[in-house]
Protein backbone atom coordinates (compact mmCIF):
# COMPACT_ATOMS: atom_id res chain seq x y z
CA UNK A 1 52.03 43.29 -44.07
CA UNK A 2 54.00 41.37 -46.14
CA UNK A 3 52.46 37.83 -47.33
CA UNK A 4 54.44 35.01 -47.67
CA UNK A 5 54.20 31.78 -49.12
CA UNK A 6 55.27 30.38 -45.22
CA UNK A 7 53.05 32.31 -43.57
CA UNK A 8 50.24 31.28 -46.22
CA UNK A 9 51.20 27.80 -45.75
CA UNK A 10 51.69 27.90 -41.79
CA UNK A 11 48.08 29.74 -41.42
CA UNK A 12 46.78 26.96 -43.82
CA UNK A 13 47.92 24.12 -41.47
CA UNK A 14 46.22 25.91 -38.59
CA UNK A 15 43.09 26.65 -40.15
CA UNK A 16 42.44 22.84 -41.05
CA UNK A 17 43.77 21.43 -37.93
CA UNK A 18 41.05 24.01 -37.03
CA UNK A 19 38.34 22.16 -39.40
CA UNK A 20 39.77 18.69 -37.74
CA UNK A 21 38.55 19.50 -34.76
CA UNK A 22 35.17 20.90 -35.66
CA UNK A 23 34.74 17.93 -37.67
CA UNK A 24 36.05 15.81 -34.99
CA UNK A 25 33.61 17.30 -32.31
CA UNK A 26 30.26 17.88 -34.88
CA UNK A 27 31.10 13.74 -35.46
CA UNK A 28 31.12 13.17 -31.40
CA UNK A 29 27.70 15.97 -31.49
CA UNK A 30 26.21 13.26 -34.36
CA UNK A 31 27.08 9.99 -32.00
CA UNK A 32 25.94 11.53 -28.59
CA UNK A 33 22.39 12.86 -30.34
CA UNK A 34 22.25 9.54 -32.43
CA UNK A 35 23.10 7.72 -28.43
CA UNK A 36 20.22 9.84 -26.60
CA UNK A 37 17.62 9.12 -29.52
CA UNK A 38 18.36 5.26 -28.98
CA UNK A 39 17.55 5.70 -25.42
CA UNK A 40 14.27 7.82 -25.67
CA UNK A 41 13.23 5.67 -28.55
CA UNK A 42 13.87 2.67 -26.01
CA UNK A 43 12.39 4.63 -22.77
CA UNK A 44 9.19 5.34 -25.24
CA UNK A 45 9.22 1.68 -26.50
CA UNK A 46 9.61 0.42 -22.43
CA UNK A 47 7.02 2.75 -21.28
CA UNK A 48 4.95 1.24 -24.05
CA UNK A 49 5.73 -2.43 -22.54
CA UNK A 50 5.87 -1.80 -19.30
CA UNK A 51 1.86 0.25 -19.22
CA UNK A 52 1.35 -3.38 -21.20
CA UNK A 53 3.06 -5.84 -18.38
CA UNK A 54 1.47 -4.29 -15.84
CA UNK A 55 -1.73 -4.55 -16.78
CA UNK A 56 -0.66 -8.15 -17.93
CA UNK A 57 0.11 -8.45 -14.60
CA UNK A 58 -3.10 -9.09 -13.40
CA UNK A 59 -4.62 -9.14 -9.55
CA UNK A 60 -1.91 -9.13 -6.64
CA UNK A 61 -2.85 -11.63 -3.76
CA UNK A 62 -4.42 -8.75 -2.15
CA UNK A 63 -6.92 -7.05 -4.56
CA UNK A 64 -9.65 -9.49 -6.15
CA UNK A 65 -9.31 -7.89 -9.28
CA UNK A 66 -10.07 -10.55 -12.12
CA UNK A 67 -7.53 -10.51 -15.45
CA UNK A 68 -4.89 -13.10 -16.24
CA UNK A 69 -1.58 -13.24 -14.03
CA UNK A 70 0.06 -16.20 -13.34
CA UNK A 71 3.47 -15.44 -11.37
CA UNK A 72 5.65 -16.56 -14.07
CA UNK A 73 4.17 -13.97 -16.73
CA UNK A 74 4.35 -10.88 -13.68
CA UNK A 75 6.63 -8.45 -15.20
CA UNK A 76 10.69 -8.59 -13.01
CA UNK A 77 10.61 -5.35 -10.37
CA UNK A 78 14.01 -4.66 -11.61
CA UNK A 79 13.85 -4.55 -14.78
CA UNK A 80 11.02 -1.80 -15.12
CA UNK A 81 11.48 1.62 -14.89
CA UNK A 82 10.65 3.26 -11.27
CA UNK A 83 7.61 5.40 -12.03
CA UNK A 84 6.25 1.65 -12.96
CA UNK A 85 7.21 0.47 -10.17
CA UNK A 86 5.54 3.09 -7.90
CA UNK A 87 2.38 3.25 -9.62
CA UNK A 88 2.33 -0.46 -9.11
CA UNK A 89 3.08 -0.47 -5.36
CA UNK A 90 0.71 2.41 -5.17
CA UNK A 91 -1.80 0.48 -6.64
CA UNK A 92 -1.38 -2.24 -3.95
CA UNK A 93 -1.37 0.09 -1.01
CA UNK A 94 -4.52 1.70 -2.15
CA UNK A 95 -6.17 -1.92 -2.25
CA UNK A 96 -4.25 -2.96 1.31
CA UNK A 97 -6.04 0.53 2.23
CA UNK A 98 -9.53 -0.79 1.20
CA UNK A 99 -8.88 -4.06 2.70
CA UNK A 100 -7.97 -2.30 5.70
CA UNK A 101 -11.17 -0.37 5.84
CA UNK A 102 -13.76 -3.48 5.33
CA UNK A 103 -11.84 -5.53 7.81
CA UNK A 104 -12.14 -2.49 10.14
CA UNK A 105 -16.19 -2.40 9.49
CA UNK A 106 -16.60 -6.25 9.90
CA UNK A 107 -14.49 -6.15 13.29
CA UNK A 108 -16.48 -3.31 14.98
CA UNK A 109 -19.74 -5.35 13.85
CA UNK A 110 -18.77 -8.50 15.22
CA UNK A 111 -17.68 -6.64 18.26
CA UNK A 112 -21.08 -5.32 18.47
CA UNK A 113 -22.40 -8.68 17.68
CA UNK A 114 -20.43 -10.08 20.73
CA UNK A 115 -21.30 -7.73 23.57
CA UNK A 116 -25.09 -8.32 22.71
CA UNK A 117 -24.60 -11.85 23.01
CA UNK A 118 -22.82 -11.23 26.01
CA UNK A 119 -25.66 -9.30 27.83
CA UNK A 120 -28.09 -11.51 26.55
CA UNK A 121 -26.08 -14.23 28.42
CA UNK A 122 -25.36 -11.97 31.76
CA UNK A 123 -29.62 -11.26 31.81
CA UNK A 124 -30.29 -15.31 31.50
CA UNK A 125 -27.26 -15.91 34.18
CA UNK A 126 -28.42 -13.12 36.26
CA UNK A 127 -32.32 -14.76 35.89
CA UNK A 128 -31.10 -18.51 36.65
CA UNK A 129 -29.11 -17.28 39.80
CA UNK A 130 -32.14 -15.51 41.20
CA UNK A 131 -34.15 -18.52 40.94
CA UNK A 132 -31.85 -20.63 43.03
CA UNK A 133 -31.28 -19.55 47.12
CA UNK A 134 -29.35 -16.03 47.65
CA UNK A 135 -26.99 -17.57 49.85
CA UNK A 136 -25.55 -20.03 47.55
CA UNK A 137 -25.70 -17.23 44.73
CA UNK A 138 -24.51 -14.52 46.71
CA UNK A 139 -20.95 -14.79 45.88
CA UNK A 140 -21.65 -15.01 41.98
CA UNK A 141 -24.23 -11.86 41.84
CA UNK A 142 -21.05 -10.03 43.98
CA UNK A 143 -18.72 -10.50 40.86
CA UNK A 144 -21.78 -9.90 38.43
CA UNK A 145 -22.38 -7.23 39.83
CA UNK A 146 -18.82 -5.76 39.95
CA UNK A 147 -18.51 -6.61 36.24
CA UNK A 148 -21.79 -5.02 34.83
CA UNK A 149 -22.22 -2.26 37.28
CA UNK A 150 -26.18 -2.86 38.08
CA UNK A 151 -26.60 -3.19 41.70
CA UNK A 152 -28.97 -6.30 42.37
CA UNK A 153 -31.39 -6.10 45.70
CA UNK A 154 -30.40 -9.83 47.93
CA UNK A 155 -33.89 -9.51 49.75
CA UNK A 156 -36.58 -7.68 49.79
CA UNK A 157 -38.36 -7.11 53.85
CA UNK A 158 -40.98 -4.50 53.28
CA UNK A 159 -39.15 -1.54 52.65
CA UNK A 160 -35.86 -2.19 53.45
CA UNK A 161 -33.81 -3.62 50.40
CA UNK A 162 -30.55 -5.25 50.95
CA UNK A 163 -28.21 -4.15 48.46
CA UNK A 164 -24.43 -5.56 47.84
């Protein structure tokens, strides 16, 4: 093993084009990490603003939710981050959902509502009709009685009962 001063010299050259690189790469290793805490500093610091826009945001036009929200202060859909967005729309559908449920409940009353009214009006129809001659009601009671199912006796003759 003979050492020369080439040799020395050519191993020397390798050895810090060697270091070049390393330092080369540890600099890119200092940018990229330096890069990436920027962003989660800025992801923690939206996060922050965002939880603080939406509520900001205030009531949508479908939940009755009091707190301040004109339109021009609402936060832009783009601009925040998706799970924001989703909790948001979530938010809404769970309200639309409510909504949903207490317009269901108020329809089914006011259907009730209706078909007492409704047989209410049939009995006092059904009353008026047999106060006036059978003949000239005979051809209303037919259809009443096609639409409500009761069968109403046309005259009475001792025991016999006429029946449409």
């Amino acid at each position: 093993m003979s050492c020369t001063i080439d040799k020395i010299l050519t191993d020397a050259r390798t050895l810090l084009e060697r270091l070049k690189e390393h330092d080369t790469a540890a600099e890119s290793l200092i940018d990229q990490s330096a890069v990436l805490h920027r962003r989660v500093a800025a992801m923690r610091e939206a996060g922050a603003g965002c939880a603080d826009q939406v509520r900001a945001a205030g009531p949508t036009p479908a939940s009755p939710r009091q707190g301040p929200g004109p339109a021009a202060e609402r936060p832009d859909p783009s601009r925040l981050r998706p799970h924001v967005v989703l909790a948001q729309e979530n938010t809404q559908i769970r309200d639309l959902q409510q909504e949903n449920r207490e317009l269901w409940v108020s329809l089914e009353e006011h259907q009730d509502a209706l078909e007492l009214i409704m047989s209410k009006y049939r009995k006092q129809m059904l009353q008026l009709l047999e106060g006036r001659k059978r003949e000239e009601a005979e051809p209303v009671l037919k259809v009443h009685q096609a639409n409500s199912g009761v069968s109403v006796p046309l005259c009475t003759f001792g025991s016999v009962t006429s029946e449409l």
